[in-house]
PDB file of N, CA and C in Angstrom:
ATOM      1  N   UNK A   1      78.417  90.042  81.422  1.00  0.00           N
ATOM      2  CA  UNK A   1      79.834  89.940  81.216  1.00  0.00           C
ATOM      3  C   UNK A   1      80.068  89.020  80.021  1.00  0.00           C
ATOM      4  N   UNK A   2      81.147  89.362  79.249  1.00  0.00           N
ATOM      5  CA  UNK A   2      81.085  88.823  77.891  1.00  0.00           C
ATOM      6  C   UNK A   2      82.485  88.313  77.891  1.00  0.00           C
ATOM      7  N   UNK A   3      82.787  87.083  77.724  1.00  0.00           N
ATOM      8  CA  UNK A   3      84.555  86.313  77.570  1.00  0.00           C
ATOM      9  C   UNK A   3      84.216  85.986  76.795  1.00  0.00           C
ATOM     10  N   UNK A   4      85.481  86.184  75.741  1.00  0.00           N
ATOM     11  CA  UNK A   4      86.255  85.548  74.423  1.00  0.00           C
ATOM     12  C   UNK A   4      87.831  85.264  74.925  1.00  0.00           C
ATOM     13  N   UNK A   5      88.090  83.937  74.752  1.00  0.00           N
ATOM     14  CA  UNK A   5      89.024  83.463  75.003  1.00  0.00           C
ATOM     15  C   UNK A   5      89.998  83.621  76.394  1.00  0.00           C
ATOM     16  N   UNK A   6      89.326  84.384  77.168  1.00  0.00           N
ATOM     17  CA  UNK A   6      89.257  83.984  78.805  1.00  0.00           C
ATOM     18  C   UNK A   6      89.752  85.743  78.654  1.00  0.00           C
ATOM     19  N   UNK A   7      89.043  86.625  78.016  1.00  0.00           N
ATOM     20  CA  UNK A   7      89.675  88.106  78.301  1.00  0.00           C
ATOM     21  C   UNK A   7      87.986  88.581  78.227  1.00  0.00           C
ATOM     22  N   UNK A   8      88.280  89.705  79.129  1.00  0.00           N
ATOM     23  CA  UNK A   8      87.396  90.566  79.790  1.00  0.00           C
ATOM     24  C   UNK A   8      87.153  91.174  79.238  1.00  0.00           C
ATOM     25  N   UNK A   9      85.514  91.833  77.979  1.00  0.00           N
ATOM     26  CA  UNK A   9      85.233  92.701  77.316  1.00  0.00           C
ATOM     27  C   UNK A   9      84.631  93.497  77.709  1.00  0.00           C
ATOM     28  N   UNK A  10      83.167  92.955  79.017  1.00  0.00           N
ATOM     29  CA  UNK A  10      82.323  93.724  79.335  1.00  0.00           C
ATOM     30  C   UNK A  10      81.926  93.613  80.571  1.00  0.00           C
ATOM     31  N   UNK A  11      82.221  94.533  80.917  1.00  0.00           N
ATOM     32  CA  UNK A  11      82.009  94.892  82.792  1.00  0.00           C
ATOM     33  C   UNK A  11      81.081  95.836  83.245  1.00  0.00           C
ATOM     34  N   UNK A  12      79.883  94.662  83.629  1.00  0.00           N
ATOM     35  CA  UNK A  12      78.597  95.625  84.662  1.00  0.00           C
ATOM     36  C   UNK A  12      78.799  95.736  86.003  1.00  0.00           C
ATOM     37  N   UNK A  13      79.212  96.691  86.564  1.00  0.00           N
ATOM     38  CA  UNK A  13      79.421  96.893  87.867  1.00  0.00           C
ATOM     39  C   UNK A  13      78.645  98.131  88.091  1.00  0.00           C
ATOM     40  N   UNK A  14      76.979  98.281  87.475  1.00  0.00           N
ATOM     41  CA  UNK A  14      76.284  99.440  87.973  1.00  0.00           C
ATOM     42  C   UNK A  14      75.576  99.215  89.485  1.00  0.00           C
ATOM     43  N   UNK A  15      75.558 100.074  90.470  1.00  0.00           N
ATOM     44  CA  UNK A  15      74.919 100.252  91.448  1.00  0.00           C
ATOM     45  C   UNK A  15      75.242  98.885  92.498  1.00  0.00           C
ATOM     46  N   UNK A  16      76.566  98.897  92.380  1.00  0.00           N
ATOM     47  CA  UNK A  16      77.637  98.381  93.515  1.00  0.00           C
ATOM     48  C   UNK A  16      77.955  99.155  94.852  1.00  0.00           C
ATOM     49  N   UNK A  17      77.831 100.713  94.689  1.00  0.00           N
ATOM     50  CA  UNK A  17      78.238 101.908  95.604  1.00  0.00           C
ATOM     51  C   UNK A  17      79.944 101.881  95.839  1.00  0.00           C
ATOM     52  N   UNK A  18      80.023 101.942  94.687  1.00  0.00           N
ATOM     53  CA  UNK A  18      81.797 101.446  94.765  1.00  0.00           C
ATOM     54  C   UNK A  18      82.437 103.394  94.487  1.00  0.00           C
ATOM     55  N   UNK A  19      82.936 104.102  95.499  1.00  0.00           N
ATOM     56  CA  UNK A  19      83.590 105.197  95.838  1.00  0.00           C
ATOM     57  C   UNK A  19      84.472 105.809  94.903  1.00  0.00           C
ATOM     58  N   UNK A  20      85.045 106.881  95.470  1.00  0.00           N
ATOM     59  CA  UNK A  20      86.369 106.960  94.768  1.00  0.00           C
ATOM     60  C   UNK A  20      87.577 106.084  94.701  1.00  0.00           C
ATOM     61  N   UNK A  21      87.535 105.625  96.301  1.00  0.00           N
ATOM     62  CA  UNK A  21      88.575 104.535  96.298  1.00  0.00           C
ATOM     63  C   UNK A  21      88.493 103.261  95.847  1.00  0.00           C
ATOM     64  N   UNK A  22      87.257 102.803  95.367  1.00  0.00           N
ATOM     65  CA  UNK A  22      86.903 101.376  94.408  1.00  0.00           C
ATOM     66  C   UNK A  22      87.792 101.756  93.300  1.00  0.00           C
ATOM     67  N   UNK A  23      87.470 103.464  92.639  1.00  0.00           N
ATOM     68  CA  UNK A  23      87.903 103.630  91.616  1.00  0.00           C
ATOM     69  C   UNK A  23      89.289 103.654  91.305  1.00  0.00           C
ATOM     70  N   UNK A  24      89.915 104.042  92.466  1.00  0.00           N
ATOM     71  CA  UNK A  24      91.484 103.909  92.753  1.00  0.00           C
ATOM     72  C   UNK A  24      92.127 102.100  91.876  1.00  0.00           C
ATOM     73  N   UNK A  25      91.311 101.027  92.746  1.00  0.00           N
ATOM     74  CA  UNK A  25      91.729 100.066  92.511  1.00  0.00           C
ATOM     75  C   UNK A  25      90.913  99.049  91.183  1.00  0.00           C
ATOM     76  N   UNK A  26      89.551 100.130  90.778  1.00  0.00           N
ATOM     77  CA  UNK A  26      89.404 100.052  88.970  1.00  0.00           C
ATOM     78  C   UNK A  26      90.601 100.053  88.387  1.00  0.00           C
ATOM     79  N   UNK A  27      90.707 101.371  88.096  1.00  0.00           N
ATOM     80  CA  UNK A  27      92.023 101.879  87.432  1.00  0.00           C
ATOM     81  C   UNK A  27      93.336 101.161  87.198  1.00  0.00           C
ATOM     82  N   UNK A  28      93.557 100.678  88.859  1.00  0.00           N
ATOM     83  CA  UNK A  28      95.269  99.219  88.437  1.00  0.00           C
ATOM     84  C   UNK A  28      94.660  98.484  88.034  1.00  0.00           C
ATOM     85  N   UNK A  29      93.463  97.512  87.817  1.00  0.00           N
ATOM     86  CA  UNK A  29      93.009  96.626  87.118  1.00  0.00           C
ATOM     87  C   UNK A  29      92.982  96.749  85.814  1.00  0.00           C
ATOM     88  N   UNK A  30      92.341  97.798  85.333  1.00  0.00           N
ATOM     89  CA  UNK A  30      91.953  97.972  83.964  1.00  0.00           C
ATOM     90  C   UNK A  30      93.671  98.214  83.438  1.00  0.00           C
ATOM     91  N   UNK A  31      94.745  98.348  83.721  1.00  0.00           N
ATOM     92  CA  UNK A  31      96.006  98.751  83.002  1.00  0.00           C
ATOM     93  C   UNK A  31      96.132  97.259  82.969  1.00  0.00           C
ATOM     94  N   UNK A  32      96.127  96.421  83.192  1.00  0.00           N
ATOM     95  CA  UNK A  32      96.327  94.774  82.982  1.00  0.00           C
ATOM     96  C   UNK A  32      95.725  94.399  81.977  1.00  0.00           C
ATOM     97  N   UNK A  33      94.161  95.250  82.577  1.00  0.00           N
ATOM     98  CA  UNK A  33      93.390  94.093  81.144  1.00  0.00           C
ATOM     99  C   UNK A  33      92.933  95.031  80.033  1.00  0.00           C
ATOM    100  N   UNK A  34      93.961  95.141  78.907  1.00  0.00           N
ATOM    101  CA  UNK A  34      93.644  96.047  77.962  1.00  0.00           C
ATOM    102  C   UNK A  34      92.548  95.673  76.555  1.00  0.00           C
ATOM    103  N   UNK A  35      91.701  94.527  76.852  1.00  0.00           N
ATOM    104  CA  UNK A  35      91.137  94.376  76.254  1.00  0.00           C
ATOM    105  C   UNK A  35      89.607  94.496  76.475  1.00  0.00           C
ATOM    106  N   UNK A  36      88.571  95.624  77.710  1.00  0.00           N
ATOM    107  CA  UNK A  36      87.767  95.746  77.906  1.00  0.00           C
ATOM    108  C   UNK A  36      87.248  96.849  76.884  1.00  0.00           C
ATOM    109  N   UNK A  37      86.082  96.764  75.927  1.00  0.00           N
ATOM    110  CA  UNK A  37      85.512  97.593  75.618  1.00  0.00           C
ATOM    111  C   UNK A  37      84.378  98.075  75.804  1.00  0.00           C
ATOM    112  N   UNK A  38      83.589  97.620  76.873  1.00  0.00           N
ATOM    113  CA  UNK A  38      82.178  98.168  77.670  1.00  0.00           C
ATOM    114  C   UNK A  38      82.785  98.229  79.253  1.00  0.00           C
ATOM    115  N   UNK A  39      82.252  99.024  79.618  1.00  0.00           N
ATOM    116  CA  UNK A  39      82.320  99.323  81.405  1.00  0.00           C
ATOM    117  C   UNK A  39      81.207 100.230  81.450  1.00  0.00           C
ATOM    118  N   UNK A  40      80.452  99.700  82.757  1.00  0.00           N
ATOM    119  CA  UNK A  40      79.478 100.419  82.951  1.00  0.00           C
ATOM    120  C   UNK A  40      79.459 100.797  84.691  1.00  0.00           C
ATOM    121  N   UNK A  41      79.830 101.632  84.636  1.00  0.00           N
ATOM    122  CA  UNK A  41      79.438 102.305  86.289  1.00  0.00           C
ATOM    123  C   UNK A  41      78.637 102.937  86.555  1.00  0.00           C
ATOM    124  N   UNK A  42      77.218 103.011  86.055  1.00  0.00           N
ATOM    125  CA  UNK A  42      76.044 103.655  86.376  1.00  0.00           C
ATOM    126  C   UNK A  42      75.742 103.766  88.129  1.00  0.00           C
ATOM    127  N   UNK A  43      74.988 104.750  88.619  1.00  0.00           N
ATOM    128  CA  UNK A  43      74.575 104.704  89.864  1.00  0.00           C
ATOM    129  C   UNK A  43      76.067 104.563  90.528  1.00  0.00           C
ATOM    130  N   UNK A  44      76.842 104.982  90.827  1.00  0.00           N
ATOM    131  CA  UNK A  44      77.834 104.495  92.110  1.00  0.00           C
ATOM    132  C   UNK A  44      78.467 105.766  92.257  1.00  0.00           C
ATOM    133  N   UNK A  45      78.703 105.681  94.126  1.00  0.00           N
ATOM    134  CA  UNK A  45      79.255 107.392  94.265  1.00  0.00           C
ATOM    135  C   UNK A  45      80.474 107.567  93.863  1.00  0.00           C
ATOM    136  N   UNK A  46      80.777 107.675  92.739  1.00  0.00           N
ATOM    137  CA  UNK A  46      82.525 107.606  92.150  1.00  0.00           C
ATOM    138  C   UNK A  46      82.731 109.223  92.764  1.00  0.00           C
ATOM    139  N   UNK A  47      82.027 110.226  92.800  1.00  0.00           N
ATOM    140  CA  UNK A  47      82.346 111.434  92.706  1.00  0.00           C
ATOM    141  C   UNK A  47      82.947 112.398  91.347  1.00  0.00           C
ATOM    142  N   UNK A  48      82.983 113.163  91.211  1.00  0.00           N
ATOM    143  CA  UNK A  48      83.975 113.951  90.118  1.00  0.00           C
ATOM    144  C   UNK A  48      85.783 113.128  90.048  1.00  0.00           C
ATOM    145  N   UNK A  49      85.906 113.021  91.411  1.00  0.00           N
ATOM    146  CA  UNK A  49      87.208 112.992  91.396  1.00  0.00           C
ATOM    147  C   UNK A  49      87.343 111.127  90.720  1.00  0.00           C
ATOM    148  N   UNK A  50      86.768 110.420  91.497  1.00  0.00           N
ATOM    149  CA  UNK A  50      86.756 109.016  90.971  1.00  0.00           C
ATOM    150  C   UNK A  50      85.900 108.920  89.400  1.00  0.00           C
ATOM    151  N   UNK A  51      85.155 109.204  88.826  1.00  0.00           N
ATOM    152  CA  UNK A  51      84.825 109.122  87.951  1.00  0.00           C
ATOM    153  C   UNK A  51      85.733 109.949  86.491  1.00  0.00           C
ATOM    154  N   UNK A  52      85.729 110.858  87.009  1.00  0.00           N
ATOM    155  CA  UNK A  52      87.226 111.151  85.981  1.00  0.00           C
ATOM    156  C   UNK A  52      88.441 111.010  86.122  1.00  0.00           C
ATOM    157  N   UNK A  53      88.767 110.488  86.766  1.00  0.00           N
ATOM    158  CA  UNK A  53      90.083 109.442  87.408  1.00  0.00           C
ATOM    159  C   UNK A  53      90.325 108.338  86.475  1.00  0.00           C
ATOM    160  N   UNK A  54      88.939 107.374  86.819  1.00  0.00           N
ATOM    161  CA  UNK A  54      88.550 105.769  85.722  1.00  0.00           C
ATOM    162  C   UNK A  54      88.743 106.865  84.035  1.00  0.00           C
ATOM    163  N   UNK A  55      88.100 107.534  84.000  1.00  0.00           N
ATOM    164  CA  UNK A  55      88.262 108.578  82.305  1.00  0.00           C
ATOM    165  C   UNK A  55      89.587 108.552  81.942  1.00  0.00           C
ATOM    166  N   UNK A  56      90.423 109.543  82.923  1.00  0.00           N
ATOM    167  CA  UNK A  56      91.526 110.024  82.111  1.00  0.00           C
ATOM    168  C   UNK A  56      92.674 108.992  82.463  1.00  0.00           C
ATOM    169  N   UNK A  57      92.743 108.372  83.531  1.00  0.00           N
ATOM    170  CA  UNK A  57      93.473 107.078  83.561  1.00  0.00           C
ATOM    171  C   UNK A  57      93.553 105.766  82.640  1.00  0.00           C
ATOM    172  N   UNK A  58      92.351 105.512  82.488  1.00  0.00           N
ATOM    173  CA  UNK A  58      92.542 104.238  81.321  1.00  0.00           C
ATOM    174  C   UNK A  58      92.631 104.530  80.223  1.00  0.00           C
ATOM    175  N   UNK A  59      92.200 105.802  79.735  1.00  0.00           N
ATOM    176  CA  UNK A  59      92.377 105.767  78.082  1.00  0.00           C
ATOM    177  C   UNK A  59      93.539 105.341  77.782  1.00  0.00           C
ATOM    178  N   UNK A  60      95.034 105.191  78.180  1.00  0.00           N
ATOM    179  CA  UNK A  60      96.343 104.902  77.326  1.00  0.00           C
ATOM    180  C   UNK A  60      96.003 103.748  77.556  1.00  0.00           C
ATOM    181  N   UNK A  61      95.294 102.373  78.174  1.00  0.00           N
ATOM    182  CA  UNK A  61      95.750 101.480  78.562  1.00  0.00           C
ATOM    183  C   UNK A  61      94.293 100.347  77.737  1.00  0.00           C
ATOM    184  N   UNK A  62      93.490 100.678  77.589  1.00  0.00           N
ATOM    185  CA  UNK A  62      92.043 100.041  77.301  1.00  0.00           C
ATOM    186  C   UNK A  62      91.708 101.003  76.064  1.00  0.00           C
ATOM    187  N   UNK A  63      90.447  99.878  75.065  1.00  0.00           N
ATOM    188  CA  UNK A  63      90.115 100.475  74.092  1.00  0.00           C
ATOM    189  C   UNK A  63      88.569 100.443  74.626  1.00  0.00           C
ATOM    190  N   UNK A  64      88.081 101.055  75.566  1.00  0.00           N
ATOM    191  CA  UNK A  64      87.154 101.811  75.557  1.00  0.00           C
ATOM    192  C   UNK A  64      85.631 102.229  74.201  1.00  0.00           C
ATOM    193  N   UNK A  65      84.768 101.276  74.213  1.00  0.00           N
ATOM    194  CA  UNK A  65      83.349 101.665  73.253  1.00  0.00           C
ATOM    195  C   UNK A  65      82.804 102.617  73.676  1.00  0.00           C
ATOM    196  N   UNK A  66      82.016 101.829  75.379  1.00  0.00           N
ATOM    197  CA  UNK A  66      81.642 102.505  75.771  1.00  0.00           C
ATOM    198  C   UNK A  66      81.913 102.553  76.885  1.00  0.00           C
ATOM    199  N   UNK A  67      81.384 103.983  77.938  1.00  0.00           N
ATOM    200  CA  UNK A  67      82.157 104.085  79.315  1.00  0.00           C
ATOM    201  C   UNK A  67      80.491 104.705  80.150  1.00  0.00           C
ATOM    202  N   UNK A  68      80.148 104.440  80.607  1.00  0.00           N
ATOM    203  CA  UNK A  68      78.675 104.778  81.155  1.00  0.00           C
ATOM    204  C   UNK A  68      79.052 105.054  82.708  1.00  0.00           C
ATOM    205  N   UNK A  69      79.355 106.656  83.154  1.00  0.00           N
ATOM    206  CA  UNK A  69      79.256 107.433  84.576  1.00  0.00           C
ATOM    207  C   UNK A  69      78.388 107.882  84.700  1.00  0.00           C
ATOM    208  N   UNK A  70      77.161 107.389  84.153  1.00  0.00           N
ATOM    209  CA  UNK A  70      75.749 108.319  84.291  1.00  0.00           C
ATOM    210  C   UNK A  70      75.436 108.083  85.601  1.00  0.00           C
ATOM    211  N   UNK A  71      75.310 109.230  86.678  1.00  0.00           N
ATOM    212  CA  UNK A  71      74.030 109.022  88.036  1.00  0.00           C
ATOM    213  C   UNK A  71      76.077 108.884  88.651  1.00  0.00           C
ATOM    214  N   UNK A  72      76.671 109.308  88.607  1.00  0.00           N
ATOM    215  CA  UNK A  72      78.593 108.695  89.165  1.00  0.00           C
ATOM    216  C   UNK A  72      78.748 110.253  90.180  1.00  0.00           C
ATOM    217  N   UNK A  73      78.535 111.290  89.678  1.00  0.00           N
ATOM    218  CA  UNK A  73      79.522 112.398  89.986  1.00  0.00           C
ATOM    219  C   UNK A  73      78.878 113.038  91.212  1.00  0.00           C
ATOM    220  N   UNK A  74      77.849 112.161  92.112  1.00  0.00           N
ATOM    221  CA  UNK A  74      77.814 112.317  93.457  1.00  0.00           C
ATOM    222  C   UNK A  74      78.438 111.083  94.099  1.00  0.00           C
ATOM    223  N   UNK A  75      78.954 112.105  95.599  1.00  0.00           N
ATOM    224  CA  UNK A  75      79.611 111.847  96.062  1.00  0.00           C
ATOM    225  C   UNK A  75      78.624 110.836  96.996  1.00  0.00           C
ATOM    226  N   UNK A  76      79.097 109.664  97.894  1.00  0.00           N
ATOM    227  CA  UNK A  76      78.710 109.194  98.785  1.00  0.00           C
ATOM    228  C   UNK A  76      77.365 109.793  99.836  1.00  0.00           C
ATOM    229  N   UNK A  77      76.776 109.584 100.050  1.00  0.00           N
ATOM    230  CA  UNK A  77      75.734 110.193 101.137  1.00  0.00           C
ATOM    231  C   UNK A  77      76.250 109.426 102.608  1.00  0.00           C
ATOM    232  N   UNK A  78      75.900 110.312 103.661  1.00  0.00           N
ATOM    233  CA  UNK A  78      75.712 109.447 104.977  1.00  0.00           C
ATOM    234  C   UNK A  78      74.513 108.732 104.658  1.00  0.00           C
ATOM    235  N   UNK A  79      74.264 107.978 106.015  1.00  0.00           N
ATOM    236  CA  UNK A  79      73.178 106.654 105.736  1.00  0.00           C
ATOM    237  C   UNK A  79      72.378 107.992 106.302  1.00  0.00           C
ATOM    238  N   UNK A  80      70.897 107.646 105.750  1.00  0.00           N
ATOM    239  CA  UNK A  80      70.034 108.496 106.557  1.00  0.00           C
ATOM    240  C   UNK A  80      69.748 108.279 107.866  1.00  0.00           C
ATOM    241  N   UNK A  81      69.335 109.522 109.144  1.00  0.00           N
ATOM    242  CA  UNK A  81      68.850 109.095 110.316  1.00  0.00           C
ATOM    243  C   UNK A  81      67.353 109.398 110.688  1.00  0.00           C
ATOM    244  N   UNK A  82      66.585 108.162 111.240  1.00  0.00           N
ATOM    245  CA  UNK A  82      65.506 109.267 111.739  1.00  0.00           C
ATOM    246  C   UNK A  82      65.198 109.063 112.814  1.00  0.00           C
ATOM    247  N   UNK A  83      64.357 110.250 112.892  1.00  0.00           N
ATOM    248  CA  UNK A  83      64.380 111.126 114.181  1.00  0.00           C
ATOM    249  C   UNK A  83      62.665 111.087 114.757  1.00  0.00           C
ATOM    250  N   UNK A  84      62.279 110.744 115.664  1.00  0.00           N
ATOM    251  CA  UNK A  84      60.664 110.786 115.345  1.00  0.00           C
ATOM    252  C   UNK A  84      60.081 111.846 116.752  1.00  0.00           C
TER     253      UNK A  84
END
């Protein structure tokens, strides 16, 4: 995470398991802080719907470098069970 003058440039939040609905409450955050230009959400089940949500939502609001949904557009898994 990178501060200049107490504003938010760069946000690692890869492999948090943060949902669609994390992404819900990404999104009102990032319209506040329009000065992030790295975000990285690697690994987390954003889904299609949450991961292009954070996309087409912040662009009016953030100047965006880079935006990293790589490993994003699955959805949540159940926990695994086993069975013996």
């Amino acid at each position: 995470m990178m501060l200049r003058a107490n504003v938010l440039m760069q946000l690692e939040l890869q492999s948090n398991a943060i949902g669609a609905r994390g992404a819900e409450g990404l999104v009102a955050a990032l319209r506040t802080n329009t000065s992030l230009t790295h975000l990285n959400l690697h690994n987390n089940p954003l889904g299609a719907d949450g991961g292009g949500r954070i996309f087409l939502d912040s662009l009016p609001h953030i100047q965006l470098l880079e935006l990293d949904l790589s490993v994003c557009l699955q959805p949540a898994r159940p926990p695994a069970t086993n069975y013996l």
